[in-house]
Protein backbone atom coordinates (compact mmCIF):
# COMPACT_ATOMS: atom_id res chain seq x y z
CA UNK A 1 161.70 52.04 68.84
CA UNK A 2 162.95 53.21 65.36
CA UNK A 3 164.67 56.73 64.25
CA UNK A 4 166.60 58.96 66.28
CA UNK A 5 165.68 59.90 69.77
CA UNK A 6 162.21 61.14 69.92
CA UNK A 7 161.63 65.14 70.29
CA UNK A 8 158.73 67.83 70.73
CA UNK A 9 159.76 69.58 67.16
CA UNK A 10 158.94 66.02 65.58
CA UNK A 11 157.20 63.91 67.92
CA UNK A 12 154.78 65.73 69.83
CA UNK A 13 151.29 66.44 69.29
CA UNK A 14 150.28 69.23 66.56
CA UNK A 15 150.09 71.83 69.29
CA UNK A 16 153.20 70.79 71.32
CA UNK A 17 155.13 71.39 67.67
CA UNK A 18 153.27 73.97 66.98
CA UNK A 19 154.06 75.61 70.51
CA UNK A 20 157.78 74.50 70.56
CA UNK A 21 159.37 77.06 68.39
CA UNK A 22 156.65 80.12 69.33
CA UNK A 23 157.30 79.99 73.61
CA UNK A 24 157.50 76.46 75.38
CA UNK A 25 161.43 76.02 73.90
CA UNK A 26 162.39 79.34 75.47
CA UNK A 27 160.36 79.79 78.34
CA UNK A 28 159.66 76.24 79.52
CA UNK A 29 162.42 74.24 77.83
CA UNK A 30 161.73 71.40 80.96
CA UNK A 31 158.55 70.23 79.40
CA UNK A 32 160.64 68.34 76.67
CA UNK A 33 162.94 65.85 78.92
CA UNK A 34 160.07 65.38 81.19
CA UNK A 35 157.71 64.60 78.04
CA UNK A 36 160.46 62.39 76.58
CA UNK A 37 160.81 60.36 79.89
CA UNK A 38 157.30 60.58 81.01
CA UNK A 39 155.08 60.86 78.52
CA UNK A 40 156.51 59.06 75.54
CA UNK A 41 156.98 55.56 77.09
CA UNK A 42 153.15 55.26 77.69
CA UNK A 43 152.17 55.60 74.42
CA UNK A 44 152.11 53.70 71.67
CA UNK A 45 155.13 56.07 69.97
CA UNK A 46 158.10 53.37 71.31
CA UNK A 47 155.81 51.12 69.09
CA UNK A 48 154.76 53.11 65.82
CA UNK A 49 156.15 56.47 65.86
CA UNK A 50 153.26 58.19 64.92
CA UNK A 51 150.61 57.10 67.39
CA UNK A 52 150.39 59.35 70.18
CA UNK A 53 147.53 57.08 72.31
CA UNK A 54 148.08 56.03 75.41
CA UNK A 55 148.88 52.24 75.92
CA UNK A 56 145.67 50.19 77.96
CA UNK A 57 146.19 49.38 81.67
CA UNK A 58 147.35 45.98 80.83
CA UNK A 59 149.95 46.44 78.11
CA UNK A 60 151.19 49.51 80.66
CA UNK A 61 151.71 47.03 83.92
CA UNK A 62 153.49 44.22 81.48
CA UNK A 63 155.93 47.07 81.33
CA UNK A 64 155.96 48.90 85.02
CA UNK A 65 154.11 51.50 84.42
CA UNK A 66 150.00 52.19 86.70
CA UNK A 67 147.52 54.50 86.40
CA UNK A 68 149.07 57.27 87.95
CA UNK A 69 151.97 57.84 85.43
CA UNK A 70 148.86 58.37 82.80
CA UNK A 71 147.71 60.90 85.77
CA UNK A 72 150.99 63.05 86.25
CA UNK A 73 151.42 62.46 81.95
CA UNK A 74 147.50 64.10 81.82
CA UNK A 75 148.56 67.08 84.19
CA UNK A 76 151.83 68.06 82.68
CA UNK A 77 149.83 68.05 79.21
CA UNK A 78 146.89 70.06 80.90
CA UNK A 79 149.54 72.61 81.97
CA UNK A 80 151.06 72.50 78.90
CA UNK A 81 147.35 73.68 77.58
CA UNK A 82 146.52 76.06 80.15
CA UNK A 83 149.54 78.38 79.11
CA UNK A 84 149.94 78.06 75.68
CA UNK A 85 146.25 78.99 75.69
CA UNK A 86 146.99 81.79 77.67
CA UNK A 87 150.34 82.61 75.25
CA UNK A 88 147.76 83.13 72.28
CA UNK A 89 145.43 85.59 73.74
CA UNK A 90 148.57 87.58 74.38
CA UNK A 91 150.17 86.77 71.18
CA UNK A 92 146.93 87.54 69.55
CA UNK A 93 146.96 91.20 71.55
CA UNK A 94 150.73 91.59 69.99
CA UNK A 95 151.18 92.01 73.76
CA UNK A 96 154.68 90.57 73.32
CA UNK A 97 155.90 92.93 70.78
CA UNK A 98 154.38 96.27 71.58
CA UNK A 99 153.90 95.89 75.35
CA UNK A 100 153.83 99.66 75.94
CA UNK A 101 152.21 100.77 72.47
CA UNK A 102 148.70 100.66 73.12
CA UNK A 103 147.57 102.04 69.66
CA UNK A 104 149.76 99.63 67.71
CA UNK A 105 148.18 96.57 70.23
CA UNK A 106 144.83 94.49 69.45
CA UNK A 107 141.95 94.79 72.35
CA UNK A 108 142.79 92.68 75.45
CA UNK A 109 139.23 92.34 76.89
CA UNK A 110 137.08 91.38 79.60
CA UNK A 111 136.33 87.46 78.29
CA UNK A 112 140.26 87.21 77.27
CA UNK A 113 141.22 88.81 80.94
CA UNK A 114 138.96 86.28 82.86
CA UNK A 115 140.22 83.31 80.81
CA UNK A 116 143.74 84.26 81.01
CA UNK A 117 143.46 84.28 85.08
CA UNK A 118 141.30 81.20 84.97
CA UNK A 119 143.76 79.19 83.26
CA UNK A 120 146.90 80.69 85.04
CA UNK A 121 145.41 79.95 88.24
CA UNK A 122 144.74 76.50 86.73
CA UNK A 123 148.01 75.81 85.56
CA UNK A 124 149.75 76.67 89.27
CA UNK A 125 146.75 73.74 90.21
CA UNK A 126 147.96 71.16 87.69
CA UNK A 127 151.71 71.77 88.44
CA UNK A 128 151.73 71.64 92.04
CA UNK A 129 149.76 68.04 92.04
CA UNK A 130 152.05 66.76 89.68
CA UNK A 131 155.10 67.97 91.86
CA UNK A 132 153.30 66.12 94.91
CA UNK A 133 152.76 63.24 92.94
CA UNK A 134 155.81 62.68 91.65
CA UNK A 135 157.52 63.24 94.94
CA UNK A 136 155.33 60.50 96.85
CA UNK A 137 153.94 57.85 94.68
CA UNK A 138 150.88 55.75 94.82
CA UNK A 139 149.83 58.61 97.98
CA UNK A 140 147.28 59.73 96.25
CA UNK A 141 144.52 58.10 93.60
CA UNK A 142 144.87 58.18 90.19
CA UNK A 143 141.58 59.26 89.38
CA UNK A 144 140.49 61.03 92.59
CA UNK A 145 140.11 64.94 92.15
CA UNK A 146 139.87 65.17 96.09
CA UNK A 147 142.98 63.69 96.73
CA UNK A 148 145.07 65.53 93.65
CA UNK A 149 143.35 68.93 95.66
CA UNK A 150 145.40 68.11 98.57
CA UNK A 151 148.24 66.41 96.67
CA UNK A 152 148.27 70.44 95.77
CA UNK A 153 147.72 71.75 99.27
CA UNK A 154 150.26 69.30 101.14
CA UNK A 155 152.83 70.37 98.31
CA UNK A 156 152.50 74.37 99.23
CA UNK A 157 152.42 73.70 103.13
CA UNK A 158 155.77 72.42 102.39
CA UNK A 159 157.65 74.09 99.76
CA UNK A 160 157.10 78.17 98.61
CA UNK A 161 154.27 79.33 96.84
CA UNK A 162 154.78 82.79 95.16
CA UNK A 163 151.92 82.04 92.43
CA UNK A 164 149.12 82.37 95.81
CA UNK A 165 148.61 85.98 94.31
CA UNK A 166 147.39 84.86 90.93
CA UNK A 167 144.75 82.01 92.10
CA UNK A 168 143.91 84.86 94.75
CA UNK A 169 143.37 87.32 91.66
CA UNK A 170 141.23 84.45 89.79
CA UNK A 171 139.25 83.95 92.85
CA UNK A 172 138.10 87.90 92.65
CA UNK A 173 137.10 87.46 89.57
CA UNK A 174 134.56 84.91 89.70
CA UNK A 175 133.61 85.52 93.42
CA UNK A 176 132.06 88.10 95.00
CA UNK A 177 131.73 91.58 93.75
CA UNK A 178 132.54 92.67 90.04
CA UNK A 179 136.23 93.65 90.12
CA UNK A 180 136.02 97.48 89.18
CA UNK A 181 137.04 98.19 85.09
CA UNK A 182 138.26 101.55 83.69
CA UNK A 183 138.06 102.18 79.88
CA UNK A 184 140.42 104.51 78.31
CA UNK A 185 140.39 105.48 74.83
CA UNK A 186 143.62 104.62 72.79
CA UNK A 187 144.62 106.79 69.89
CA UNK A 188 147.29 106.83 66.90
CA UNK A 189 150.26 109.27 66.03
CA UNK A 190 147.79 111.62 64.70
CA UNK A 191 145.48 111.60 67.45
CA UNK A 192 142.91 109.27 66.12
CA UNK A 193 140.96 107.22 68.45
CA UNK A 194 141.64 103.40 67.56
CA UNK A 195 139.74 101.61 70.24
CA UNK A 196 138.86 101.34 74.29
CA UNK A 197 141.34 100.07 76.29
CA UNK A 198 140.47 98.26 79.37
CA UNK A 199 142.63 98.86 83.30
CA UNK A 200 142.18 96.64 86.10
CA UNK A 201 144.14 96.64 89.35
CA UNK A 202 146.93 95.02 89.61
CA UNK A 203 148.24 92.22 90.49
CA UNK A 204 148.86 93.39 94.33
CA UNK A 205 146.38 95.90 94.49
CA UNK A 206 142.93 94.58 93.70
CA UNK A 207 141.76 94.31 97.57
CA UNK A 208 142.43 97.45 97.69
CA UNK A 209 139.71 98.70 95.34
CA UNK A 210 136.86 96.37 96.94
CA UNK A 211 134.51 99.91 96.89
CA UNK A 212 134.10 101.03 93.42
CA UNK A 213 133.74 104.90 94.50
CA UNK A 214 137.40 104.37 95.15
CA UNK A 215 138.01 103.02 92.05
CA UNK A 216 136.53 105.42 89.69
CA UNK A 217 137.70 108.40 91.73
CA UNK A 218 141.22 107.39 91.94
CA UNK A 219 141.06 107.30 87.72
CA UNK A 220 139.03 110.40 87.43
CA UNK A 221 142.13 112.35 86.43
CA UNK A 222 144.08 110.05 84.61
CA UNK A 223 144.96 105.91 85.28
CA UNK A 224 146.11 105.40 88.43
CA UNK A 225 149.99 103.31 89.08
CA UNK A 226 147.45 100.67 90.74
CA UNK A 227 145.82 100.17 87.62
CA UNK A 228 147.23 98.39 84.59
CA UNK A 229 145.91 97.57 80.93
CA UNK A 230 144.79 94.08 81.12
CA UNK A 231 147.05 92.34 78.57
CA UNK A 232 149.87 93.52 80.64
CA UNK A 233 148.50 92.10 83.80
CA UNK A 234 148.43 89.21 82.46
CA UNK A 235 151.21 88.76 80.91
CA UNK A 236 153.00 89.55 84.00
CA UNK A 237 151.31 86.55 85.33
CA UNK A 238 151.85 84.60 82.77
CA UNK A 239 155.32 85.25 83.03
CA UNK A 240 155.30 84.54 86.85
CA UNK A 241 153.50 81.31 86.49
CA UNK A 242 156.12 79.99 83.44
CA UNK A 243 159.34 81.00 85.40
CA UNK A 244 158.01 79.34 88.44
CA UNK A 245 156.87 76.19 87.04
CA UNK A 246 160.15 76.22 85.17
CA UNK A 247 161.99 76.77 88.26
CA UNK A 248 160.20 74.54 89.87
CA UNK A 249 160.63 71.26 87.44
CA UNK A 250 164.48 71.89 87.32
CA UNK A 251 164.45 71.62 91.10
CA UNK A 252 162.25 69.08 91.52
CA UNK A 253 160.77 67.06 88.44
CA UNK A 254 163.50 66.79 86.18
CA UNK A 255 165.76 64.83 89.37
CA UNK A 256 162.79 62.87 90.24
């Protein structure tokens, strides 16, 4: 290896620099001694700095390293993805900066609230296998999606699993019945209307609104406390998911 000790702000990928300095440094500050200790070794970086491949199966074993450290390496990366994915629709939404301003805020819609969920839920997924994996090595195959699935299930039956409610959430969405909407219009100091805002229920009440009758007549008045604007559902998960899996790493990953 040549230079200095290798770090996200000048090592990592463009989106992992990019990413750094905007919400990962702050809000998941584990990712970077995981990635250097991880991640870095099986690629061609502790070779020529600037070649971020991973090293074949061959030049890997010479060295101690199998298939499933390119596994866990793949899944803290896809995590990595699924929120900083989800950190730009809400960055995008300036629902960072104006949380409670709705008129001063960019439309959070229906294909940004279904992502959001769908990669939230997918990021509890990736960081629960990892944790499983890491914890009992060569248990489960590399390259078996069965086995990470219960990697993920054997790692909640043992250890708590607040982030349940979110994957439950996800599941509503894309299963079953259409999860009831309400639109409100959103309008500027001088009363101007600037654009539809959409409610859903949140994060602890959508089985409760299963019959859309109850839905729309709970809003008829005004929005009901069960319902929230969407951005701000998901950026509560978002922040749920983040402070777990950050929680979670220091506790387990990082000691690993």
């Amino acid at each position: 290896m040549t230079g200095g000790p290798f770090t996200i702000a000048t090592d990592g990928d463009q989106l992992e620099m990019n990413w750094w300095p905007q919400w990962t440094r702050d809000h998941f500050p584990s990712y970077e001694p995981f990635w250097v200790e991880r991640i870095v070794p099986l690629t061609y970086r502790v070779k020529e700095r600037r070649n971020i491949e991973f090293q074949t199966p061959e030049e890997l074993a010479a060295v101690g390293y199998t298939d499933e450290d390119v596994a866990v390496a793949q899944l803290a990366y896809t995590l990595l993805r699924h929120l900083g994915r989800v950190f730009e629709l809400l960055d995008d939404s300036r629902a960072f900066t104006h949380r409670s301003e709705l008129a001063t805020r960019y439309q959070f819609g229906r294909d940004e609230f279904f992502e959001s969920f769908a990669r939230l839920s997918g990021a509890s997924d990736v960081s629960d296998e990892l944790l499983a994996r890491r914890a009992n090595p060569e248990t489960y195959g590399a390259w078996n999606e069965a086995q990470g699935g219960e990697a993920r299930r054997r790692w909640r039956q043992l250890h708590p699993d607040p982030l349940r409610l979110i994957r439950s959430y996800r599941n509503r969405l894309v299963h079953g019945r259409v999860v009831p909407e309400i639109y409100l219009q959103s309008r500027d100091g001088e009363g101007r209307v600037v654009g539809d805002v959409l409610y859903y229920p949140r994060l602890e009440k959508v089985d409760d609104y299963l019959d859309w009758r109850v839905a729309i007549a709970a809003n008829r008045a005004a929005i009901h406390p069960d319902f929230d604007d969407a951005a701000l559902i998901v950026l509560e998960a978002w922040e749920r998911v983040v402070g777990h899996v950050e929680e979670a790493w220091q506790e387990h990953l990082l000691l690993a």
